[in-house]
Protein backbone atom coordinates (compact mmCIF):
# COMPACT_ATOMS: atom_id res chain seq x y z
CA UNK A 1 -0.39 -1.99 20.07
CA UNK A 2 3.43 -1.67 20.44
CA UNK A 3 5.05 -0.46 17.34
CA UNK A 4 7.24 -3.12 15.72
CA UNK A 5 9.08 -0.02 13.55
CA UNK A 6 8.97 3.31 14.41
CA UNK A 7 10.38 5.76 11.68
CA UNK A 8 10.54 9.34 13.59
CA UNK A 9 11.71 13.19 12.40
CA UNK A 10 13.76 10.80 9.41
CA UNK A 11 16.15 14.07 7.54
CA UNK A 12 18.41 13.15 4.24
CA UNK A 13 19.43 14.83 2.10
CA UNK A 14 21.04 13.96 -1.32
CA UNK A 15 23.41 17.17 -2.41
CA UNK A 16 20.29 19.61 -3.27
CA UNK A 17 17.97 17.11 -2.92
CA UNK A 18 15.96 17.01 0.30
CA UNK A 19 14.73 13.11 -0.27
CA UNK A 20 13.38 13.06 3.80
CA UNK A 21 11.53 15.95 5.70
CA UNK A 22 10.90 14.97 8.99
CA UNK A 23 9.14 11.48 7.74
CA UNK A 24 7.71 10.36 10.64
CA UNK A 25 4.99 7.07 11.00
CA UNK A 26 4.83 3.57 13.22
CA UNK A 27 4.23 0.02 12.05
CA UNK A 28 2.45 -2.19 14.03
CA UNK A 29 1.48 -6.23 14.85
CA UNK A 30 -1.27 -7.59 12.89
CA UNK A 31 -2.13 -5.75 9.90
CA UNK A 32 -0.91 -5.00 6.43
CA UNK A 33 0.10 -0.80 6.31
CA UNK A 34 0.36 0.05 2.91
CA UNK A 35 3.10 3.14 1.98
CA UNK A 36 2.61 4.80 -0.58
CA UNK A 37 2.92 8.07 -2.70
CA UNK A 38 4.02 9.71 -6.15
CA UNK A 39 7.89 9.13 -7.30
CA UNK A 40 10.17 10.94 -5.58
CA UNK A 41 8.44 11.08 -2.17
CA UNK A 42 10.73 9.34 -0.18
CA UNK A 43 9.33 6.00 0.08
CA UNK A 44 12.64 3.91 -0.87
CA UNK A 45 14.31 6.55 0.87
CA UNK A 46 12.87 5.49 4.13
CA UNK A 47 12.76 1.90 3.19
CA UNK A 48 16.45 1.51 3.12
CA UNK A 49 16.73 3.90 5.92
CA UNK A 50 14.99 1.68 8.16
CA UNK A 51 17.48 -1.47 6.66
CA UNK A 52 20.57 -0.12 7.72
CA UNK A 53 21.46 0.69 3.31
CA UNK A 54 21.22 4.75 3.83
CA UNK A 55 22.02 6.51 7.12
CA UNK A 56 19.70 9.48 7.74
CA UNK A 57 21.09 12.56 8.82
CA UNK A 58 18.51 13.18 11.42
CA UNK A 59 16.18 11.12 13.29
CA UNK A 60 15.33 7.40 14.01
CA UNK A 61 14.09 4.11 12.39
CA UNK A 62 14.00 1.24 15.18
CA UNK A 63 12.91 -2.23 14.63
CA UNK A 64 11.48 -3.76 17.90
CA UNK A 65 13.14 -0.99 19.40
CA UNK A 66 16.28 -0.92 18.44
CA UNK A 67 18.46 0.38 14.61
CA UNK A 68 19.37 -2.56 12.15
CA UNK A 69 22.29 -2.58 12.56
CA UNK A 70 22.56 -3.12 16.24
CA UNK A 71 20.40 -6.54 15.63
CA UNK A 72 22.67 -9.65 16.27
CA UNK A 73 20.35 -11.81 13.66
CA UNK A 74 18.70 -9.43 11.21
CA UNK A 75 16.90 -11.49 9.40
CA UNK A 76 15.26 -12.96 12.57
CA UNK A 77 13.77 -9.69 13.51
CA UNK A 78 12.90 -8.17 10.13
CA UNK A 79 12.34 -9.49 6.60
CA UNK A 80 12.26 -7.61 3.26
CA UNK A 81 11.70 -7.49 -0.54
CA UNK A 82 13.46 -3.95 -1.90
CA UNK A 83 14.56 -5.71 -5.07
CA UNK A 84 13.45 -8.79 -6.56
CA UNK A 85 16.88 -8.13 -9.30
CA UNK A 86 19.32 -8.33 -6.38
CA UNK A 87 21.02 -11.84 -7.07
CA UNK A 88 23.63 -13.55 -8.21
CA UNK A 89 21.64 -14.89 -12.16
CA UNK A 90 24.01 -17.89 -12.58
CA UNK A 91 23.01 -19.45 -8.97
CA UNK A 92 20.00 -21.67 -8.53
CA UNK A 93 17.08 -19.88 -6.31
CA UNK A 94 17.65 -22.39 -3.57
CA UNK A 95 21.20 -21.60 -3.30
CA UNK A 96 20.38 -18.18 -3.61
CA UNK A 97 18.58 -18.61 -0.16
CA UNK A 98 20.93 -20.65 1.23
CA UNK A 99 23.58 -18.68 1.44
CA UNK A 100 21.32 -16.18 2.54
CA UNK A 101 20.23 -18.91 5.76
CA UNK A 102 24.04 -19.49 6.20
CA UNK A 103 24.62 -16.09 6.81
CA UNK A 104 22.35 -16.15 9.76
CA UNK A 105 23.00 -19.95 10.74
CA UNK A 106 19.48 -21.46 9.73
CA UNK A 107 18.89 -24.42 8.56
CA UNK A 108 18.86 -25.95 5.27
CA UNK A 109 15.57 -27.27 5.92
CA UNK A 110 13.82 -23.88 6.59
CA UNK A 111 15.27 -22.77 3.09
CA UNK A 112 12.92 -25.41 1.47
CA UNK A 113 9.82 -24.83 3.83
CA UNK A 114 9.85 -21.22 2.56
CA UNK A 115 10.09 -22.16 -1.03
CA UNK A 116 7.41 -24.66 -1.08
CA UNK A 117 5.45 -21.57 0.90
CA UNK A 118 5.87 -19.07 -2.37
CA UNK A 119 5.25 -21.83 -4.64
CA UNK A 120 8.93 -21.91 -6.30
CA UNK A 121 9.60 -25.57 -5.34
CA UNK A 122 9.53 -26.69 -8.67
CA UNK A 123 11.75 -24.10 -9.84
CA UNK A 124 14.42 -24.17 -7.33
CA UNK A 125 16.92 -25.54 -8.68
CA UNK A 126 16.80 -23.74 -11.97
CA UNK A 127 19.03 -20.59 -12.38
CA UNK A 128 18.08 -17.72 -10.97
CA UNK A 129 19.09 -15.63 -14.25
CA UNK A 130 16.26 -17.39 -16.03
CA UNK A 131 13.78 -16.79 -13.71
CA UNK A 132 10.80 -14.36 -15.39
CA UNK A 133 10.04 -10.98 -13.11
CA UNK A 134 6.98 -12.41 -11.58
CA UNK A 135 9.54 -15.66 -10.40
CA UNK A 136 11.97 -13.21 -9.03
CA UNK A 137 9.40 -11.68 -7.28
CA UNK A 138 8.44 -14.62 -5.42
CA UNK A 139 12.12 -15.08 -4.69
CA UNK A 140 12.40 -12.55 -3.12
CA UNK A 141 9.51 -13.00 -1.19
CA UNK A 142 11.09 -16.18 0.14
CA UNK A 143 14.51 -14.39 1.15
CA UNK A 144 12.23 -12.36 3.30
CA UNK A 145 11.19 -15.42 4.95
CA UNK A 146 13.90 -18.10 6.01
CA UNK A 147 13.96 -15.90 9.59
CA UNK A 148 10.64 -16.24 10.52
CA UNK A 149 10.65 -12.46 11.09
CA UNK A 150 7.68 -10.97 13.10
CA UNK A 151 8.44 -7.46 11.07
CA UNK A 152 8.44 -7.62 6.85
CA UNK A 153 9.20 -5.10 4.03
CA UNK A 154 8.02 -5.45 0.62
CA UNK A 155 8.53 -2.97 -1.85
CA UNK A 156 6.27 -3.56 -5.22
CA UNK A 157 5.96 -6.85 -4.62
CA UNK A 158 3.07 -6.82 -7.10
CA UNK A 159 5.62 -5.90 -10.40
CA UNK A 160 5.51 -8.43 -12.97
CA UNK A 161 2.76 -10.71 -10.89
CA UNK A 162 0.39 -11.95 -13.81
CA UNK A 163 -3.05 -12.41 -12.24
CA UNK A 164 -2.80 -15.56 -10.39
CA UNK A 165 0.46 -14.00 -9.06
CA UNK A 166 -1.17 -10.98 -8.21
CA UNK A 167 -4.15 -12.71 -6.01
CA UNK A 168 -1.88 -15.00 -4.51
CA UNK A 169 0.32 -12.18 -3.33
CA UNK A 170 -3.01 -10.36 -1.72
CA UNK A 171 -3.62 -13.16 0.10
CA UNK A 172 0.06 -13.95 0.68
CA UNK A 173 0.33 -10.71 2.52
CA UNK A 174 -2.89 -10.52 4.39
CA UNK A 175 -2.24 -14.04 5.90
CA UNK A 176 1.61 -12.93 7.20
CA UNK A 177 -0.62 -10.00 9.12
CA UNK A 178 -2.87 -12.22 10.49
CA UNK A 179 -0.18 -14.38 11.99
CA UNK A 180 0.39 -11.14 13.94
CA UNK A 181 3.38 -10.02 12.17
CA UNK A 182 3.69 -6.37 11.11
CA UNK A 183 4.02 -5.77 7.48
CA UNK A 184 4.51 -2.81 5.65
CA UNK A 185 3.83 -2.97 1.65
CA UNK A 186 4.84 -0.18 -0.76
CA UNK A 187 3.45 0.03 -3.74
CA UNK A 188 2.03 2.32 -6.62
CA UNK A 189 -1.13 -0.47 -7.62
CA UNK A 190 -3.87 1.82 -5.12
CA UNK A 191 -6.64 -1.44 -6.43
CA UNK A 192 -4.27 -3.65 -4.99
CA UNK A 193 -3.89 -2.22 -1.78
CA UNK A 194 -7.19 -1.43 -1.63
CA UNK A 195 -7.73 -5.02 -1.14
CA UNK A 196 -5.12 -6.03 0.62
CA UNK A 197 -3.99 -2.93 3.61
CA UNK A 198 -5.55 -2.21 6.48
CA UNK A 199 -3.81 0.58 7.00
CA UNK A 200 -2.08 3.55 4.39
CA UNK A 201 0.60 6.02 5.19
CA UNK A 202 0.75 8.06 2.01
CA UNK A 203 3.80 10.18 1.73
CA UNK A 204 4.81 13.63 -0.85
CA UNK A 205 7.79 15.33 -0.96
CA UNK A 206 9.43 13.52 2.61
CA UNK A 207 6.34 13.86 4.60
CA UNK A 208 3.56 12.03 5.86
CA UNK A 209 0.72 13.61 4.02
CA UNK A 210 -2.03 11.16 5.65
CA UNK A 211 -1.88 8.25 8.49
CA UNK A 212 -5.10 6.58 8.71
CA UNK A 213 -7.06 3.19 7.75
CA UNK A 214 -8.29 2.52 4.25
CA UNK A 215 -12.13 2.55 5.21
CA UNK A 216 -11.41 6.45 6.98
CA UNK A 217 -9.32 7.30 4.08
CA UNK A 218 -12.24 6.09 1.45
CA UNK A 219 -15.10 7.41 3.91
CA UNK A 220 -12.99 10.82 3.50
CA UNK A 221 -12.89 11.10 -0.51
CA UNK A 222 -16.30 10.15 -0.60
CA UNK A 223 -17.23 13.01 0.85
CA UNK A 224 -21.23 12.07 1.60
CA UNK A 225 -22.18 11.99 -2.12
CA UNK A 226 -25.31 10.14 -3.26
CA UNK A 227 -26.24 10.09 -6.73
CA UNK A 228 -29.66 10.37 -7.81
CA UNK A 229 -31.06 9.38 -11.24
CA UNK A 230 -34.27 11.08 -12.34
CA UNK A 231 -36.45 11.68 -15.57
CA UNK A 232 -37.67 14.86 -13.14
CA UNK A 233 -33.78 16.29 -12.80
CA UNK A 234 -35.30 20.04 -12.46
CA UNK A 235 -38.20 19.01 -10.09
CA UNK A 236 -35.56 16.73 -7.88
CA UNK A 237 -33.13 19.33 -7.84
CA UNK A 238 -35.66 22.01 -6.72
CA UNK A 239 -36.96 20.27 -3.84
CA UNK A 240 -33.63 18.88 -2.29
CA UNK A 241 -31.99 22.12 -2.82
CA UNK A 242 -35.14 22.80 -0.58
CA UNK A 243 -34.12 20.65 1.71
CA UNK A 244 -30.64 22.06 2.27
CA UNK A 245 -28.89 20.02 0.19
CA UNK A 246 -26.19 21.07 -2.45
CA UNK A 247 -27.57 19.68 -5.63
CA UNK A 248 -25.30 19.67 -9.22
CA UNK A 249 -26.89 18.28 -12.47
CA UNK A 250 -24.10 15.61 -13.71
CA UNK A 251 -26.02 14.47 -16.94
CA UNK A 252 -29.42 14.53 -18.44
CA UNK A 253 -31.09 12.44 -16.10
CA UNK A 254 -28.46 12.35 -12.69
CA UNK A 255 -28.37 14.96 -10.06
CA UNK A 256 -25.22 14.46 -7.58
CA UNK A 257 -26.46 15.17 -4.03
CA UNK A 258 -24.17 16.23 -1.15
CA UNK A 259 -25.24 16.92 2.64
CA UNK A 260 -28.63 14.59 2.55
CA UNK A 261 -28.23 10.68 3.30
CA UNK A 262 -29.85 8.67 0.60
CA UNK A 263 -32.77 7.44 2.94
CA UNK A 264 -33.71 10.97 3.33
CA UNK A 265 -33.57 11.14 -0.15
CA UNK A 266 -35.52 8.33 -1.06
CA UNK A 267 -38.53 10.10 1.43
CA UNK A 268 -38.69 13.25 0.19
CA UNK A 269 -38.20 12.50 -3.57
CA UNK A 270 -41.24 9.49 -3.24
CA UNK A 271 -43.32 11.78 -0.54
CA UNK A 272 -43.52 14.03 -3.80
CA UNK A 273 -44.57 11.73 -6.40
CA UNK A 274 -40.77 12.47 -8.25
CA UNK A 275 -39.83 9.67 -10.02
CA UNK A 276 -36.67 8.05 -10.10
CA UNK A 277 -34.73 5.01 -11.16
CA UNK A 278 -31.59 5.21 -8.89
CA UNK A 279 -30.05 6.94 -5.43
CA UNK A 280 -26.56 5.75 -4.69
CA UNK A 281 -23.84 6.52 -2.25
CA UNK A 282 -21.04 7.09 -3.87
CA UNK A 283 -17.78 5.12 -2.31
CA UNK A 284 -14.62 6.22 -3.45
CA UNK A 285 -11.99 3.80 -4.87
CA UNK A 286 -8.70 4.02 -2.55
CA UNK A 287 -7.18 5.44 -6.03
CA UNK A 288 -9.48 8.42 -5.73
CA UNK A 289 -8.49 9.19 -2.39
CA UNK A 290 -4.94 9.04 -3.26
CA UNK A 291 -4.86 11.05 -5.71
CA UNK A 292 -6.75 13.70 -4.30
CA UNK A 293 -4.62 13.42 -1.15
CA UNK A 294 -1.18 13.28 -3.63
CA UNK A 295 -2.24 16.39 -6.18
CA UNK A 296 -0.29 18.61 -5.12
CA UNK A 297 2.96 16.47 -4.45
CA UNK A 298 3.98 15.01 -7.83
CA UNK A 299 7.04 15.96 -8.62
CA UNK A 300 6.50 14.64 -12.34
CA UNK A 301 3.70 15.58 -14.37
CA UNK A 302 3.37 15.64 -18.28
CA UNK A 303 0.88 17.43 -20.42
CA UNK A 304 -2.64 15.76 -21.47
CA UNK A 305 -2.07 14.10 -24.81
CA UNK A 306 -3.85 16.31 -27.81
């Protein structure tokens, strides 16, 4: 698929701070590509890189091809949520989007099609000031939208959400991918993402650490574990060890078993009369994966608490 933005060999730097490394990553039609990594990596960096609000001092970010700024009607082409706080508190959130559609000559009418599609229509003409963070969210959401932009940026668009904000969001985002736009989500909630991406770019210190789906990136950081539980944990150990697997003892009755499938398993542990009351694969969380993938990129860490 054609890349709807392509972010290559992105440099900045910020007086001693090297913010961008050579970031480097596409976004393409029809799925949700989560971005994500620990403070400090680079992700809003990029972000407004790619929006025409920092200029990088090496490298590209294109849109459909082309910068930001060159695009006659920006918000045509691309959409985007960086801050749900950027707005002017003593307008209504309609009129907060209509000068917004003004800007790009669009209709009055779109402005309340995209309201009614975030689910502010009651709230529209109320004071943006006095909206709460999760209303601002959606918002901004909406000011993403009056273009009908095939490309979309969100940044945290899951702060503040309460629950029902949170699934709506999910499926908010998964159903702008399916219309075959290309939308690219940053965002620090990994069992959020893990729901809603298809695919993760996970960035440390201004690189691209991974580029791959969710499902490789899980099947990764699972690493072929199966976990057995046993009231035999000596006499299971002993005979998959046998069996060339690597067996560790991870309580009094659970043996964690690397290098066998869990059908084999299952044969060799009941072709032995060994009893047993579980054997599990274990499936990473996307969280687990991260974080693995992230250790040694956190630019922040504090001591465990005593």
């Amino acid at each position: 698929m054609e890349a709807t933005i392509e972010v290559t060999g992105l440099r900045k730097r910020f007086g001693s701070v090297l913010a961008l490394d050579g970031m480097t990553f596409f976004v393409v039609p029809g799925q949700v590509t989560g971005f994500v990594g620990p403070n400090g990596a680079g992700k809003s960096t990029t972000m407004r890189v790619i929006v025409g609000l920092d200029a990088a001092d090496a490298g590209s970010a294109l849109i459909g091809g082309k910068p930001y700024a060159s695009l006659r009607h920006p918000l045509s082409c691309l959409g985007s949520l960086l801050d749900a706080a950027a707005l002017q508190p003593s307008r209504s959130g309609r009129n907060h989007l209509l000068w917004l559609a003004h800007s790009q000559g669009l209709a009055a009418k779109r402005v309340d099609q995209v309201l009614d599609l975030v689910g502010l229509g009651g709230a529209a003409r109320r004071k943006a000031g006095g909206y709460s963070l999760g209303t601002r969210q959606r918002l901004g959401t909406a000011a993403a939208l009056p273009g009908d932009p095939p490309t979309l940026i969100f940044d945290e668009p899951f702060n503040g959400m309460d629950p029902e904000g949170i699934v709506w969001m999910r499926g908010f985002l998964r159903s702008l991918a399916a219309q075959g736009r290309a939308v690219l989500v940053s965002s620090h909630l990994m069992s959020e993402l893990e729901d809603t991406a298809d695919h993760l770019v996970v960035v440390g210190r201004g690189l691209v650490i991974a580029d791959a789906s969710v499902a490789e990136l899980i099947a990764a950081a699972s690493a072929d574990r199966v976990t057995v539980r046993t009231a035999a944990r000596d006499q299971a150990m002993t005979l998959l060890a046998q069996a060339g697997a690597e067996v560790a003892a991870t309580g009094p009755d659970l043996v964690t078993v690397s290098g066998l499938a869990s059908e084999r398993i299952v044969e060799l542990l009941a072709g032995h009369a060994i009893p047993f009351a579980e054997v599990s694969a274990h499936r990473a969380s996307l969280e687990e994966a991260y974080m693995e993938l992230t250790r040694d990129s956190v630019e922040f860490r504090a001591e465990a608490a005593s």
